[in-house]
N, C-alpha and C. Protein backbone atom coordinates (compact mmCIF):
# COMPACT_ATOMS: atom_id res chain seq x y z
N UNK A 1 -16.08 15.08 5.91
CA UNK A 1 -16.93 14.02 6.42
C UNK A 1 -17.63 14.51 7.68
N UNK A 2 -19.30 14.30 7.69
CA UNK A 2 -19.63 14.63 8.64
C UNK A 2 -20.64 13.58 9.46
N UNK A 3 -20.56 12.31 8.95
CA UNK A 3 -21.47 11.63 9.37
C UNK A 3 -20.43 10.08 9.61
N UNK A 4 -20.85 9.50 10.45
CA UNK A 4 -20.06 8.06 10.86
C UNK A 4 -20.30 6.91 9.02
N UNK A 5 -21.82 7.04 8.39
CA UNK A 5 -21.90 6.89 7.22
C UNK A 5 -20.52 6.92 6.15
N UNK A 6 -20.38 8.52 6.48
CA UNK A 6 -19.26 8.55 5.48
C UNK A 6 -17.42 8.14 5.35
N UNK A 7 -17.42 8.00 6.96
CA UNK A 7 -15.83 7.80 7.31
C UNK A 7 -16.29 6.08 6.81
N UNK A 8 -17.15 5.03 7.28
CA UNK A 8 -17.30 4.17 6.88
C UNK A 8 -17.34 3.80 5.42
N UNK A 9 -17.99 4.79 4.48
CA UNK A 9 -17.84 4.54 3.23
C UNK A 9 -16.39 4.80 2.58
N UNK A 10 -15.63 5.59 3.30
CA UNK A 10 -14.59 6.11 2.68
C UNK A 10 -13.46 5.53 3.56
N UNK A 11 -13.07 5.03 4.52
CA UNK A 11 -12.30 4.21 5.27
C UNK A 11 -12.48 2.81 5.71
N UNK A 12 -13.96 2.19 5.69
CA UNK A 12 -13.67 0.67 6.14
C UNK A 12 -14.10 -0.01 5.31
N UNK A 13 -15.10 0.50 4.34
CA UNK A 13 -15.80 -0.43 3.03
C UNK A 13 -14.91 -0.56 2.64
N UNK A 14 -13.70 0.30 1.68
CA UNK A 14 -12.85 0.16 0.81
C UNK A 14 -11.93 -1.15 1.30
N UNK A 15 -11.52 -1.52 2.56
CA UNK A 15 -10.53 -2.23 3.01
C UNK A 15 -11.68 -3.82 2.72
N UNK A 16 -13.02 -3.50 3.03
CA UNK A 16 -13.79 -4.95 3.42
C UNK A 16 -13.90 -5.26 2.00
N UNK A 17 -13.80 -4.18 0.58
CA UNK A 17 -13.88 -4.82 -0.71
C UNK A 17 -12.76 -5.66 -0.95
N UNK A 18 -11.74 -4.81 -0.39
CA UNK A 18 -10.11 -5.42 -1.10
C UNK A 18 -10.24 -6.64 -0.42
N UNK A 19 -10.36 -7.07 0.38
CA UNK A 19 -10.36 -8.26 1.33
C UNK A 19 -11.41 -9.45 0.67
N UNK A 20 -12.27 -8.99 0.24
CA UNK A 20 -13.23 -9.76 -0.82
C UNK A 20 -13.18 -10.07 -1.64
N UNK A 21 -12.22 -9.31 -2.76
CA UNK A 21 -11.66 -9.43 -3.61
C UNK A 21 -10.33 -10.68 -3.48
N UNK A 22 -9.64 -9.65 -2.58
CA UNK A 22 -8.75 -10.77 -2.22
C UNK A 22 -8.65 -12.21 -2.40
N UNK A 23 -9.71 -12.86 -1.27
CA UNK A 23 -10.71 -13.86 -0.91
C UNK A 23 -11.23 -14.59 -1.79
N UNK A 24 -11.72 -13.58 -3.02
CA UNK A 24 -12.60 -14.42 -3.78
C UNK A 24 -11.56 -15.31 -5.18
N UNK A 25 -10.40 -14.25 -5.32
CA UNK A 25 -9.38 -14.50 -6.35
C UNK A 25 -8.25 -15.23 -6.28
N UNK A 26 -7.51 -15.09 -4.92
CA UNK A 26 -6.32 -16.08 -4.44
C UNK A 26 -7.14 -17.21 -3.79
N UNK A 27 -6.15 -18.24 -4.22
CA UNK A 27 -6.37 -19.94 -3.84
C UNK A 27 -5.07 -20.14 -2.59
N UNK A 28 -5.31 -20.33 -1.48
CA UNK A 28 -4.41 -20.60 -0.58
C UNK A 28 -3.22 -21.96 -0.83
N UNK A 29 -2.35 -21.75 -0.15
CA UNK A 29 -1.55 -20.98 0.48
C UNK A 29 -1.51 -19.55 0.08
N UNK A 30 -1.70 -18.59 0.45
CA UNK A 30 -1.59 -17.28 0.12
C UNK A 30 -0.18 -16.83 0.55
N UNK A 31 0.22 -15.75 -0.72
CA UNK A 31 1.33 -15.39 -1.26
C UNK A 31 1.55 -14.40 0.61
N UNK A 32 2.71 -14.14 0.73
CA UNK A 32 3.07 -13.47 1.84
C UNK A 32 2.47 -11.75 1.71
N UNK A 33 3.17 -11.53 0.65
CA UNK A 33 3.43 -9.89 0.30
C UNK A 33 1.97 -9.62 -0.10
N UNK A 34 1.40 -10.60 -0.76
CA UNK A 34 -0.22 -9.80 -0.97
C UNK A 34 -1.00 -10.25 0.24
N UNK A 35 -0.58 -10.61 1.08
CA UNK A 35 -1.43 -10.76 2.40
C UNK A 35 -0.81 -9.17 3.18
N UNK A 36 0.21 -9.18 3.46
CA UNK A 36 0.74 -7.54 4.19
C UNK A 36 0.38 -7.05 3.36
N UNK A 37 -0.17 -6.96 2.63
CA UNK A 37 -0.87 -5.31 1.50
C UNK A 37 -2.17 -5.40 2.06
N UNK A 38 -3.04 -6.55 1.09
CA UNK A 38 -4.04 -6.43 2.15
C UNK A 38 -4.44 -5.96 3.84
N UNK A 39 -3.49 -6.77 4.45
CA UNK A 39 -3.99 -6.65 6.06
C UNK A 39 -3.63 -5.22 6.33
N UNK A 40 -2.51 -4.17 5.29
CA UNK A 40 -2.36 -3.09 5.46
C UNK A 40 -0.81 -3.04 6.71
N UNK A 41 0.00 -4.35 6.58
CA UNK A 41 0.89 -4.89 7.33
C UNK A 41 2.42 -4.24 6.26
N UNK A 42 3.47 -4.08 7.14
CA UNK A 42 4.96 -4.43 6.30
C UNK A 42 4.89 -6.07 5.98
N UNK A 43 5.79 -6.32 4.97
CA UNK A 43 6.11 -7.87 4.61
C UNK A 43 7.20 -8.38 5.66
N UNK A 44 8.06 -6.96 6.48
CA UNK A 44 8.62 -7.61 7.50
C UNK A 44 7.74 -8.19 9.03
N UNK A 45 6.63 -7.10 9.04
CA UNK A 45 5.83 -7.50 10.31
C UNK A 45 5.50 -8.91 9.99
N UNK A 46 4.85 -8.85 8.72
CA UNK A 46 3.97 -10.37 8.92
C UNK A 46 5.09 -11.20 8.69
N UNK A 47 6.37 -11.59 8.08
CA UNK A 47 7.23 -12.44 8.17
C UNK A 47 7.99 -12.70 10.15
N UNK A 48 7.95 -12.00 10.43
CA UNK A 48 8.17 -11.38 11.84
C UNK A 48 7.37 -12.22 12.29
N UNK A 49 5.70 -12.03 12.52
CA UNK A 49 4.57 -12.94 12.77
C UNK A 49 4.58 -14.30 12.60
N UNK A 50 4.94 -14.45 11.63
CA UNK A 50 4.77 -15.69 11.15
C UNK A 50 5.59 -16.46 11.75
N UNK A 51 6.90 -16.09 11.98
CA UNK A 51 8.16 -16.81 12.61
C UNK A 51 7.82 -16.86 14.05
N UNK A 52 7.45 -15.68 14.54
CA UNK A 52 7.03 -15.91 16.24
C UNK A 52 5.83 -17.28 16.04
N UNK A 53 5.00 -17.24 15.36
CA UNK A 53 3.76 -18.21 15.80
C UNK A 53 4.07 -19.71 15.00
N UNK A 54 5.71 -19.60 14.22
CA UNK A 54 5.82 -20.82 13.51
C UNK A 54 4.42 -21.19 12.59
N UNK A 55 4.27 -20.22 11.60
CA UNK A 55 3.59 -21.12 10.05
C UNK A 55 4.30 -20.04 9.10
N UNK A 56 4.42 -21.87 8.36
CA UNK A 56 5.09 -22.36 7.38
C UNK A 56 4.18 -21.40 5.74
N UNK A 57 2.70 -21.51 6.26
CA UNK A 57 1.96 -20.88 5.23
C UNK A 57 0.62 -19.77 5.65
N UNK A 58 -0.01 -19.44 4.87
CA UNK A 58 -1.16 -18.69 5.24
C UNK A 58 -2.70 -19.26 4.55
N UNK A 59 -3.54 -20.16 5.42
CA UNK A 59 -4.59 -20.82 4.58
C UNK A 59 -5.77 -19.40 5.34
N UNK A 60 -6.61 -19.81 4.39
CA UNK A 60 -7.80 -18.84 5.11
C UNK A 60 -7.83 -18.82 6.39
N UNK A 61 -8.06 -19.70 6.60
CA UNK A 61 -7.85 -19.49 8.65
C UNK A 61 -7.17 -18.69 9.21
N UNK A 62 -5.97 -19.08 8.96
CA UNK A 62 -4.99 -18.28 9.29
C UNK A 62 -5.47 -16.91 8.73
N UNK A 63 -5.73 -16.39 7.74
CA UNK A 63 -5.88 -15.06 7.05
C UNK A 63 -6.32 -14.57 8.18
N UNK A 64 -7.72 -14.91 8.36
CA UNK A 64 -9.06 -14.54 9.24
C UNK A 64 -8.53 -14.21 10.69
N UNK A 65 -7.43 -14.98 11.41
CA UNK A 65 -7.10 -14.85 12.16
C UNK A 65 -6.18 -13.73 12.30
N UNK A 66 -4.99 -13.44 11.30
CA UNK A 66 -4.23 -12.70 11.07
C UNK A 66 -4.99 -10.83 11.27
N UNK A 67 -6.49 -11.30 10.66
CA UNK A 67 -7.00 -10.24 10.45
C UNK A 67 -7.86 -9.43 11.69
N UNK A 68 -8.26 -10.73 12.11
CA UNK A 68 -9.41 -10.19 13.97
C UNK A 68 -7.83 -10.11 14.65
N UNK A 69 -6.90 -10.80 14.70
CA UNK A 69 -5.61 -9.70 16.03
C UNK A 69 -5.02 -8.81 15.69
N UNK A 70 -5.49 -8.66 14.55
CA UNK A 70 -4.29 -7.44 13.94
C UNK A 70 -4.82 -5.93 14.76
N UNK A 71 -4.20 -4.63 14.41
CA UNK A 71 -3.74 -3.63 14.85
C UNK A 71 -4.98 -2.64 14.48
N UNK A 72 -5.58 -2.90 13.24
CA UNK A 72 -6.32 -2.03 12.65
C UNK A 72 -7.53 -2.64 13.20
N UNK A 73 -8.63 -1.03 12.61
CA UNK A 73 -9.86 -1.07 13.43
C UNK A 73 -10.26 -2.18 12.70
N UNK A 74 -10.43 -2.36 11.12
CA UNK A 74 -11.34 -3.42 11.07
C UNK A 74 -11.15 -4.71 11.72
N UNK A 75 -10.12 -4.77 11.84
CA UNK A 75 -9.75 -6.16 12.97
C UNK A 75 -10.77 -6.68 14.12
N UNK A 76 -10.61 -5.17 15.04
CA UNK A 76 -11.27 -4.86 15.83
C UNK A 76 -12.61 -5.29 16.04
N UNK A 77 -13.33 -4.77 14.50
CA UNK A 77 -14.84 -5.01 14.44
C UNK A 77 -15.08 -6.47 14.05
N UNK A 78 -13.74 -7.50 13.15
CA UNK A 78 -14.46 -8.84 13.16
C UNK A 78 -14.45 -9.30 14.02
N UNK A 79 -13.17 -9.36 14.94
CA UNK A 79 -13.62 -9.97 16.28
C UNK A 79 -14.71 -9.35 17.45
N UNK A 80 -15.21 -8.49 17.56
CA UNK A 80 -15.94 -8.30 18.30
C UNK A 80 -17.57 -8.71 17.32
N UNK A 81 -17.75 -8.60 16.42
CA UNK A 81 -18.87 -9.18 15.34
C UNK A 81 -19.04 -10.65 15.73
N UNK A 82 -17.62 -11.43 15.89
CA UNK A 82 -17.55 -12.97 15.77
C UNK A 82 -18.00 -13.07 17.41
N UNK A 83 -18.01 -12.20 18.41
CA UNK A 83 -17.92 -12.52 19.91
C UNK A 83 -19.57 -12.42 19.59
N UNK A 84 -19.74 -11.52 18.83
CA UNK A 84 -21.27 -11.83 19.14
C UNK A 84 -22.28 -12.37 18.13
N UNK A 85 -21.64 -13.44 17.65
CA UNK A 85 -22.14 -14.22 16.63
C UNK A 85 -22.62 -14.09 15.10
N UNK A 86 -21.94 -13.08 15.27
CA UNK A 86 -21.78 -12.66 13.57
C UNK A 86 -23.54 -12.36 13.31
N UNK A 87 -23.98 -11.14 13.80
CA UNK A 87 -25.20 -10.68 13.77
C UNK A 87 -26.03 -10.37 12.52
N UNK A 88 -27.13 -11.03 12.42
CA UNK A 88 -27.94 -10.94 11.46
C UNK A 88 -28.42 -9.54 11.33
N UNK A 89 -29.07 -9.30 12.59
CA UNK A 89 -29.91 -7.78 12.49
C UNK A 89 -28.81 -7.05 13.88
N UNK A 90 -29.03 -5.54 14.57
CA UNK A 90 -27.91 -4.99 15.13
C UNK A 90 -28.71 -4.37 15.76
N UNK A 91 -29.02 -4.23 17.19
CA UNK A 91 -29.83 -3.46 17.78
C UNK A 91 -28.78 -2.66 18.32
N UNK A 92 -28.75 -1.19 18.92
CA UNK A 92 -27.96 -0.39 18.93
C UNK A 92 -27.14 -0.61 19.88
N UNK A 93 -27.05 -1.24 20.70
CA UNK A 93 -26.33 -1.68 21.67
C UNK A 93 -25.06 -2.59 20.86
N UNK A 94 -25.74 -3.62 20.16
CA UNK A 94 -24.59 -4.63 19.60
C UNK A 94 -23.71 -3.71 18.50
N UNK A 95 -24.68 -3.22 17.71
CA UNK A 95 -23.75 -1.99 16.54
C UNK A 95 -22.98 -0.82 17.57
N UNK A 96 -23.40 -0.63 18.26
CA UNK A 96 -22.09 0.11 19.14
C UNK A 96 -21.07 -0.34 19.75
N UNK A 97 -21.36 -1.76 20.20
CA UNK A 97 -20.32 -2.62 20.29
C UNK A 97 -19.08 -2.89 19.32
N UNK A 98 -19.73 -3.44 18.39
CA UNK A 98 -19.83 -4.40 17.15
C UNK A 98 -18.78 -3.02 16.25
N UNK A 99 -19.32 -1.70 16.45
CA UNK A 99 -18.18 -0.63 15.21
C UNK A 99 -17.87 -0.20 15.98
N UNK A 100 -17.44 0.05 17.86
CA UNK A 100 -16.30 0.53 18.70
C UNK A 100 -17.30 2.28 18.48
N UNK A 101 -18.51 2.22 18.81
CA UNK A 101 -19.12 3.63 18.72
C UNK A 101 -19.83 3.79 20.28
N UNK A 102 -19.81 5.29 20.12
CA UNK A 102 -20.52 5.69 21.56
C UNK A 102 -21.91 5.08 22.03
N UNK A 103 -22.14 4.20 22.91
CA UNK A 103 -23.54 3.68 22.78
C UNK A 103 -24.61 5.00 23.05
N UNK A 104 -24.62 5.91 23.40
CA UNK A 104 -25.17 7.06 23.85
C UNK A 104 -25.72 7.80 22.09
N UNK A 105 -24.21 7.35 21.61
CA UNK A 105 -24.64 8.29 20.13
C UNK A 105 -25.61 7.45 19.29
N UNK A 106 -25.55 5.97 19.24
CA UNK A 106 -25.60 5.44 18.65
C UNK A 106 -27.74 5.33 19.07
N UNK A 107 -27.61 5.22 20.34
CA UNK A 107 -28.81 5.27 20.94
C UNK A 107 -30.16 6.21 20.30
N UNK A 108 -29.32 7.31 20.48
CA UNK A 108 -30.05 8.66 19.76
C UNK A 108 -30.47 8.70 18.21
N UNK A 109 -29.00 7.77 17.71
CA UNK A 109 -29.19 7.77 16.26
C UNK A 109 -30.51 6.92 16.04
N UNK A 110 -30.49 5.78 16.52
CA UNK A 110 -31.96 4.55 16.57
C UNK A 110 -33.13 5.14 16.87
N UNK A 111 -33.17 6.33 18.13
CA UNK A 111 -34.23 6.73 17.91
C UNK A 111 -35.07 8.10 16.70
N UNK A 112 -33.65 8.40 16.15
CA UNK A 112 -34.47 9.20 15.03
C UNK A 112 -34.65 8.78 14.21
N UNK A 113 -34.68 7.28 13.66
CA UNK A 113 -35.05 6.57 12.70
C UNK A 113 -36.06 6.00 13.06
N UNK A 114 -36.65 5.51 14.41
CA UNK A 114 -37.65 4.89 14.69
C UNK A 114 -37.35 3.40 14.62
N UNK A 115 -36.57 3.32 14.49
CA UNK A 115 -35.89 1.34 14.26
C UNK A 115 -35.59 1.22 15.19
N UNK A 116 -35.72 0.25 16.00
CA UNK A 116 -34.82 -0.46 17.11
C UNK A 116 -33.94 -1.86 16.84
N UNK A 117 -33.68 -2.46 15.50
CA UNK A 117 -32.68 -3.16 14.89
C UNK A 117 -32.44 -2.77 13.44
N UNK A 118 -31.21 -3.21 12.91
CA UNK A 118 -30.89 -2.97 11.78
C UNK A 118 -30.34 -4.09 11.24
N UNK A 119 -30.41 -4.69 9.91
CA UNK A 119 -29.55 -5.27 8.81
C UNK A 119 -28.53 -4.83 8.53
N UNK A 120 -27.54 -5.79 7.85
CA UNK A 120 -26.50 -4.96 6.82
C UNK A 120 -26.72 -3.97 5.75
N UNK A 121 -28.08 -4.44 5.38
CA UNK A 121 -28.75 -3.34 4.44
C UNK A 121 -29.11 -2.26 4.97
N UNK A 122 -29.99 -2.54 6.22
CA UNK A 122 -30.06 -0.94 6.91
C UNK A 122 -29.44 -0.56 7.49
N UNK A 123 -28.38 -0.68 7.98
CA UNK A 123 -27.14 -0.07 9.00
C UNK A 123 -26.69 1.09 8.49
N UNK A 124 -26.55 0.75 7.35
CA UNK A 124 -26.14 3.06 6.52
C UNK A 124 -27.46 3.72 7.02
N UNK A 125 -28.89 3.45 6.79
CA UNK A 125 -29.59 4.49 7.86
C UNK A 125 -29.46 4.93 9.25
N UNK A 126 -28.53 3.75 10.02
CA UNK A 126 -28.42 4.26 11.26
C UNK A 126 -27.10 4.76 11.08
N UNK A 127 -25.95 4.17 10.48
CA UNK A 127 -24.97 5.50 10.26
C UNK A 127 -24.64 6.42 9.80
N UNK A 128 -25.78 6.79 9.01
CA UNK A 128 -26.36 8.37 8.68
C UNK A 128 -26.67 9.32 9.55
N UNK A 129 -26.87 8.60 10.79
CA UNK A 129 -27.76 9.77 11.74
C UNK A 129 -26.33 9.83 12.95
N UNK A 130 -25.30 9.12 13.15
CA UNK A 130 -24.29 10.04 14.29
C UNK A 130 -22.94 10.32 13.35
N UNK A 131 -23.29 11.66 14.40
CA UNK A 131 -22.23 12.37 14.10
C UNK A 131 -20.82 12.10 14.05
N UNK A 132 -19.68 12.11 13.38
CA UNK A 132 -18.22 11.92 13.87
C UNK A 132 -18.07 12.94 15.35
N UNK A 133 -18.29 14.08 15.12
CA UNK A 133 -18.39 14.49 16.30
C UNK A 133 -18.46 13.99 17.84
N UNK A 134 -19.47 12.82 16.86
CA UNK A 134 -20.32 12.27 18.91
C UNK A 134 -19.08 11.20 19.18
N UNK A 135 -17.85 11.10 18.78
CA UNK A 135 -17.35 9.85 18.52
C UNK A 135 -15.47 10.19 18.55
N UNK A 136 -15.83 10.43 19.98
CA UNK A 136 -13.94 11.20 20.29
C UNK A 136 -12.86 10.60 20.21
N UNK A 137 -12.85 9.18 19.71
CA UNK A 137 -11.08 8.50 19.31
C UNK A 137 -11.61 7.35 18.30
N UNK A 138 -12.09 7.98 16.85
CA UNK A 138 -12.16 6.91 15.58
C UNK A 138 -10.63 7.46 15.20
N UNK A 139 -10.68 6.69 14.87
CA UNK A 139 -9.05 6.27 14.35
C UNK A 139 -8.87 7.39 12.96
């Protein structure tokens, strides 16, 4: 892997399908053990969790929530996405925010595309252009 593009295609898409999938197929209360698979949790952590914060079940809410405090990066990126209002278009500042990237790299990347915002649709053009390199503690 040599491009932020590809660790994304090959490490965070795969988790945002299963989660969609997830989402789209279970009817809540959601089962315990296929929620720790998903969130990428033990069935003891999240039983663990669950007992510290007292619930009884897991409704979407809860999922969503389970999922922005959790440990892993994608966590990371919904809650910081949701801090900034769940962005339509991503000017390089918020997408460096928004995926925990170097704003410096990310900067450079915007200007060799000539874009100064991006979509969900165009965001693989701007994470085509930095390097993993430029990007010293991705997980």
């Amino acid at each position: 892997m040599r491009t932020f593009l590809e660790y994304y295609r090959r490490s965070i898409q795969p988790q945002i399908e299963m989660i969609d999938i997830f989402l789209k197929t279970e009817q809540p209360p959601y089962d315990k053990a296929a929620v720790a698979e998903v969130l990428g949790l033990s069935a003891e952590a999240l039983t663990a969790r669950m007992q510290k914060e007292h619930l009884a079940y897991i409704t979407k809410g809860i999922f969503f929530r389970l999922l922005a405090e959790g440990e892993n990066s994608l966590g990371g990126m919904l809650k910081r996405a949701v801090a900034c209002g769940l962005p339509e278009r991503y000017t390089p500042e918020t997408a460096a925010y928004v995926f925990g990237l170097p704003l410096a790299a990310v900067r450079e990347a915007a200007e060799k595309t000539d874009c100064s915002s991006f979509s969900e649709e165009t965001l693989p053009v701007l994470f085509s252009e930095i390097m993993l390199c430029e990007i010293p503690d991705l997980p």
